[in-house]
Protein backbone atom coordinates (compact mmCIF):
# COMPACT_ATOMS: atom_id res chain seq x y z
CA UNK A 1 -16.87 -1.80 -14.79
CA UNK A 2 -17.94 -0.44 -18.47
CA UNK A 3 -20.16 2.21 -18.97
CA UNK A 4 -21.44 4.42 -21.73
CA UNK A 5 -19.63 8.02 -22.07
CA UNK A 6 -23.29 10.56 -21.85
CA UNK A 7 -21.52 13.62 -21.65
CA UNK A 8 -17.54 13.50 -23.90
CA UNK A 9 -17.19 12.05 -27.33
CA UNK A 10 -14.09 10.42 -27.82
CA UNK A 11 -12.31 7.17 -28.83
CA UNK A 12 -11.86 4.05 -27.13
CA UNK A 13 -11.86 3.63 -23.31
CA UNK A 14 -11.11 6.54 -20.77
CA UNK A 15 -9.98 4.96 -17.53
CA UNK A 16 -9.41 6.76 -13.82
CA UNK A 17 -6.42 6.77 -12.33
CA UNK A 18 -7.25 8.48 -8.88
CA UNK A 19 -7.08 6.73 -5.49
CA UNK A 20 -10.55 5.53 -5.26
CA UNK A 21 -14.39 6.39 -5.42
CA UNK A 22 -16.52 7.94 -2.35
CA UNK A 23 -19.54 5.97 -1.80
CA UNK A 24 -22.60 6.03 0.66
CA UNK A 25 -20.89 2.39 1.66
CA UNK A 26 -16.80 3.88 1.88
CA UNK A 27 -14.44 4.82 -0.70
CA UNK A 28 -14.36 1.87 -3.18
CA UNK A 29 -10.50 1.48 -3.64
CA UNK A 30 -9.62 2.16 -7.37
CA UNK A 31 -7.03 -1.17 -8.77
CA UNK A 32 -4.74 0.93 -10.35
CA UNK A 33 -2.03 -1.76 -11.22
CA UNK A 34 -4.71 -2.96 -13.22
CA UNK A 35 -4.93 0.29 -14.90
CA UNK A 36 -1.43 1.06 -15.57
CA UNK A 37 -2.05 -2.71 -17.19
CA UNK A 38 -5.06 -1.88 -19.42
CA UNK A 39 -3.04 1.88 -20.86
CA UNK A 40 -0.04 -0.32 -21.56
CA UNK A 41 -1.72 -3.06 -23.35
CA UNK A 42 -3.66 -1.07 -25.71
CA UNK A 43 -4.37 2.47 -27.48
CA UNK A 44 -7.14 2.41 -26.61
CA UNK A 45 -7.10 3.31 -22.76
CA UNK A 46 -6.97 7.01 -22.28
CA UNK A 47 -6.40 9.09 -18.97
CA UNK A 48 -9.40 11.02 -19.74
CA UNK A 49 -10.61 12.64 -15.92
CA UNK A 50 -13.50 14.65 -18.17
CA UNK A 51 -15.06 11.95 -19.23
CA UNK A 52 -15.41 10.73 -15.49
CA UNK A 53 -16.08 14.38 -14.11
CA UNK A 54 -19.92 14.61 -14.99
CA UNK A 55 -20.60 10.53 -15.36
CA UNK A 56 -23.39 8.53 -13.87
CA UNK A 57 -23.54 5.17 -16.11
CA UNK A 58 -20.58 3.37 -13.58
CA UNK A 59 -21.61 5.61 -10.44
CA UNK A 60 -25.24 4.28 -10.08
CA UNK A 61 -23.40 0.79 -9.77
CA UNK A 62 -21.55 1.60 -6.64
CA UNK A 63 -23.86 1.20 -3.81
CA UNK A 64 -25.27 -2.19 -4.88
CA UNK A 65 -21.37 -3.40 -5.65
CA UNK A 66 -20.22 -1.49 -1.91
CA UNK A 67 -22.96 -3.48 -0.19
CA UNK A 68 -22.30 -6.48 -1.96
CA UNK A 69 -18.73 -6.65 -2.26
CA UNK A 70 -17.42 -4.33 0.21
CA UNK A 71 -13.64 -3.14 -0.39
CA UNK A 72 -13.21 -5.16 -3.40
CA UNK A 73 -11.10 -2.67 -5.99
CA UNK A 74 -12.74 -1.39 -9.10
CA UNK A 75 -11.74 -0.38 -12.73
CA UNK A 76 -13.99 1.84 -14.28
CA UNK A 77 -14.09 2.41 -17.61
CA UNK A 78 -15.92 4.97 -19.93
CA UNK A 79 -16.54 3.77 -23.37
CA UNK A 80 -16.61 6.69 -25.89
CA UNK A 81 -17.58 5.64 -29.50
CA UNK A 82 -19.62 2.13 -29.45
CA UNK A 83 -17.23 0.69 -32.18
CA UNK A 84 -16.74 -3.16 -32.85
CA UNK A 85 -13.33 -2.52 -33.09
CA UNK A 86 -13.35 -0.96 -30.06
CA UNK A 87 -15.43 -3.18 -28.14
CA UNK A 88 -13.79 -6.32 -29.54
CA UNK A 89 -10.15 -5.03 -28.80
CA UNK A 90 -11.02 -4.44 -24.99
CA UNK A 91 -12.60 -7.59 -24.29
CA UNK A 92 -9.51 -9.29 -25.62
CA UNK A 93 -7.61 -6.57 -23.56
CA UNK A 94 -9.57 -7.12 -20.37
CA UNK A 95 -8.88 -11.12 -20.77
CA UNK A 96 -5.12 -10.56 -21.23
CA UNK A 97 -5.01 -8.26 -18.16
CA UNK A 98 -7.20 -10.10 -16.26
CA UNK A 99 -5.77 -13.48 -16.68
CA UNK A 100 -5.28 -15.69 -13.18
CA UNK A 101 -7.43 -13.50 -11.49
CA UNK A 102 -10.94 -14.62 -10.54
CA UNK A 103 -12.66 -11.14 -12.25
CA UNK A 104 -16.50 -9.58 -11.68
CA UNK A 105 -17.20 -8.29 -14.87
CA UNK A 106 -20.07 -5.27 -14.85
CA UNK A 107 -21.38 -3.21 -17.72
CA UNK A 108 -23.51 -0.55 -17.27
CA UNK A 109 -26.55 0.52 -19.00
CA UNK A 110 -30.36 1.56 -19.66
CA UNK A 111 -32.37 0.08 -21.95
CA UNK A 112 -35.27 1.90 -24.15
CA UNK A 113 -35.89 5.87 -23.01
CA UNK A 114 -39.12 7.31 -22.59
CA UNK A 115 -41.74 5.37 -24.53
CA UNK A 116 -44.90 4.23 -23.33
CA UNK A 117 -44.35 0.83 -20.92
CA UNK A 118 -45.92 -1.62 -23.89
CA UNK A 119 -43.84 -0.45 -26.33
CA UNK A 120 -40.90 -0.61 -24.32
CA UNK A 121 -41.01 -3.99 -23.45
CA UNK A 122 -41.37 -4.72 -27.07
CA UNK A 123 -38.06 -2.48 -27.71
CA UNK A 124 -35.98 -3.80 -24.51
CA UNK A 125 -37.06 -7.67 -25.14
CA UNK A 126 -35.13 -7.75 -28.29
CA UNK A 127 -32.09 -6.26 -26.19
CA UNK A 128 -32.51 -9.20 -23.72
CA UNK A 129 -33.25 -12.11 -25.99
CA UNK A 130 -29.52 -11.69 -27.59
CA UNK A 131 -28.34 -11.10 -24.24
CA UNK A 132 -30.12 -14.07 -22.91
CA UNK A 133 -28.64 -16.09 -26.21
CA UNK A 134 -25.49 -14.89 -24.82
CA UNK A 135 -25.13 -13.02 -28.73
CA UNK A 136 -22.53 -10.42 -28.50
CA UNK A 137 -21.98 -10.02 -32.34
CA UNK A 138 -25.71 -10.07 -32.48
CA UNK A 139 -25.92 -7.22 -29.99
CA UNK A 140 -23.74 -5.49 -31.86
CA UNK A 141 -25.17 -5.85 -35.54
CA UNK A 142 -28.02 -4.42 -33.98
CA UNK A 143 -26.12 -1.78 -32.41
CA UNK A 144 -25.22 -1.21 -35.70
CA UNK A 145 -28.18 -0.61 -37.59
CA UNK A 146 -29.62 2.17 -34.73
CA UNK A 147 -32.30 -0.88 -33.62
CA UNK A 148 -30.96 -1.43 -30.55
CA UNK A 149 -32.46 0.94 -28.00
CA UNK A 150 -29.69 0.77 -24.76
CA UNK A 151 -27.47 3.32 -24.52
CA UNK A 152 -24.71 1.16 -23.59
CA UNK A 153 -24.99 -1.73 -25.66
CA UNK A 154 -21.53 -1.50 -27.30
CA UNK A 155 -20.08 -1.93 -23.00
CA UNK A 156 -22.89 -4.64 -22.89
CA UNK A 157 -21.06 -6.55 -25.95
CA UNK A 158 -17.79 -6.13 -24.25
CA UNK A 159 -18.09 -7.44 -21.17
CA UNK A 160 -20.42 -10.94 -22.94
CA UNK A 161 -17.60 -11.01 -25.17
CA UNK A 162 -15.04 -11.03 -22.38
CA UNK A 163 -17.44 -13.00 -20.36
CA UNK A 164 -17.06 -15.73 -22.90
CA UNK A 165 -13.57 -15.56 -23.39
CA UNK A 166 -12.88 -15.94 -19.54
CA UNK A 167 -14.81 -19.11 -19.62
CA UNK A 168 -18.23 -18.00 -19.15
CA UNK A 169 -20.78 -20.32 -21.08
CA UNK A 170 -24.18 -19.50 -20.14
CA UNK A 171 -26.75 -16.39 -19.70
CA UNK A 172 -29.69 -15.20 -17.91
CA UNK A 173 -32.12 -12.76 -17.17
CA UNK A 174 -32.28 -12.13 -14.25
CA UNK A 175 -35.32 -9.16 -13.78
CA UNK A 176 -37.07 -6.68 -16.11
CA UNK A 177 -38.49 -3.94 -14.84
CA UNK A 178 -39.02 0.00 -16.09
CA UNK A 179 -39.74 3.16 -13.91
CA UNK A 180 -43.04 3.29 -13.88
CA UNK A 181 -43.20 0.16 -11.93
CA UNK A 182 -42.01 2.39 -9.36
CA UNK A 183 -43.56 5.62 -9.76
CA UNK A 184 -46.45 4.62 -11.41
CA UNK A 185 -46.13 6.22 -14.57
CA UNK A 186 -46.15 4.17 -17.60
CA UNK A 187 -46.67 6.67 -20.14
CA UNK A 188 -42.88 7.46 -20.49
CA UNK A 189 -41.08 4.94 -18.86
CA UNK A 190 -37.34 3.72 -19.11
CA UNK A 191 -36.47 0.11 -19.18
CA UNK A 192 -33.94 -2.02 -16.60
CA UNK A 193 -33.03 -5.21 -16.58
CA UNK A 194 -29.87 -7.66 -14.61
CA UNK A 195 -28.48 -10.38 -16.52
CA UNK A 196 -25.35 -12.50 -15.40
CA UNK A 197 -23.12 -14.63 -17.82
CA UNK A 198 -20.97 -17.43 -15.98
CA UNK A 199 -20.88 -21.36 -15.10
CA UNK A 200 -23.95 -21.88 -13.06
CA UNK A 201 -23.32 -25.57 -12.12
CA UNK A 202 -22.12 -25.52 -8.59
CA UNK A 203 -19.82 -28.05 -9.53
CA UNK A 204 -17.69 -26.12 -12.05
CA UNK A 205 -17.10 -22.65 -10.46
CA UNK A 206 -16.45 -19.70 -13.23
CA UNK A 207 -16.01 -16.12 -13.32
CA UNK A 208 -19.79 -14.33 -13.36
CA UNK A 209 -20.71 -11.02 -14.99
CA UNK A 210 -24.15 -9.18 -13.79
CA UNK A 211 -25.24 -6.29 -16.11
């Protein structure tokens, strides 16, 4: 799991080493062979427990991934600065670590922050069009230039990049929606949405990333 850093500024990646994560669902066992695999493979991978302490962007994942895939372990990961390097180098990381295992790839993010609903979609449609192209370097170029409005669109990138690299071919959309659909304000609203990258084709199984 990737998800933006809201709270520390640093560099790279911070990763967790504890035991596990308490959920409403059970503690979500922590894969920390995997970790040790990550810090040794690149700089990038920090023991950082501050940028965990106060973090919600990998949390609010947990009970859909408990429900859905109970005991399965996890590998959260904070990402600090949204750099290309950085996004680039742990997607190639994450491939590398990951290889012969059949992986479920999950980055973690809102889209546009409290705008009226209209403009929003406007905002949060050019988000999922390069996600829907499957366009990581796109994502990022717009990352780049402040024009892309989700706070964890440099995660995003990594994970489609990954995705890719691991054999995934193909995106979708899967659902748009923004708050006020649920509480009925759309003056200020902030945009959702769940993609997946993978190999659709029930004939040619491949790994599958939902966002």
């Amino acid at each position: 799991m990737i998800g933006p850093s809201h709270h520390v500024a640093f560099s790279g990646v911070a990763v967790d080493r504890r035991a596990g994560w308490e959920t409403p669902f059970g503690v979500a066992p922590i894969a920390r062979d995997l970790v040790s695999a990550l810090m040794a493979a690149t700089a990038l991978a920090h023991d950082l427990p501050g940028a965990h302490a106060r973090e919600h962007s990998l949390e609010m994942q947990m009970p859909f991934l408990m429900r859905v895939l109970p005991g399965v372990p996890i590998v959260p990961l904070v990402m600090g600065h949204q750099e290309r390097d950085t996004v680039d180098e742990v997607a190639a990381v994450l491939v590398t670590v990951l290889a012969g295992r059949r992986p479920l790839l999950v980055a973690s993010s809102d889209l546009s922050h409290y705008r009226p609903a209209d403009e929003a979609s406007v905002l949060d449609r050019r988000v999922l069009d390069l996600v829907a192209a499957f366009d990581a370097d796109g994502l990022m170029a717009a990352l780049e230039r402040q024009h892309e409005h989700a706070c964890g669109g440099g995660p995003i990138a990594c994970v489609m990049r990954a995705s890719r690299l691991l054999g995934a071919v193909e995106a979708r959309v899967l659902h748009y929606a923004d708050s006020g659909d649920v509480s009925g304000d759309k003056s200020a609203v902030v945009g959702y949405a769940a993609a997946a990258f993978g190999t659709f084709a029930a004939t040619a199984p491949g790994p599958v990333t939902v966002h």
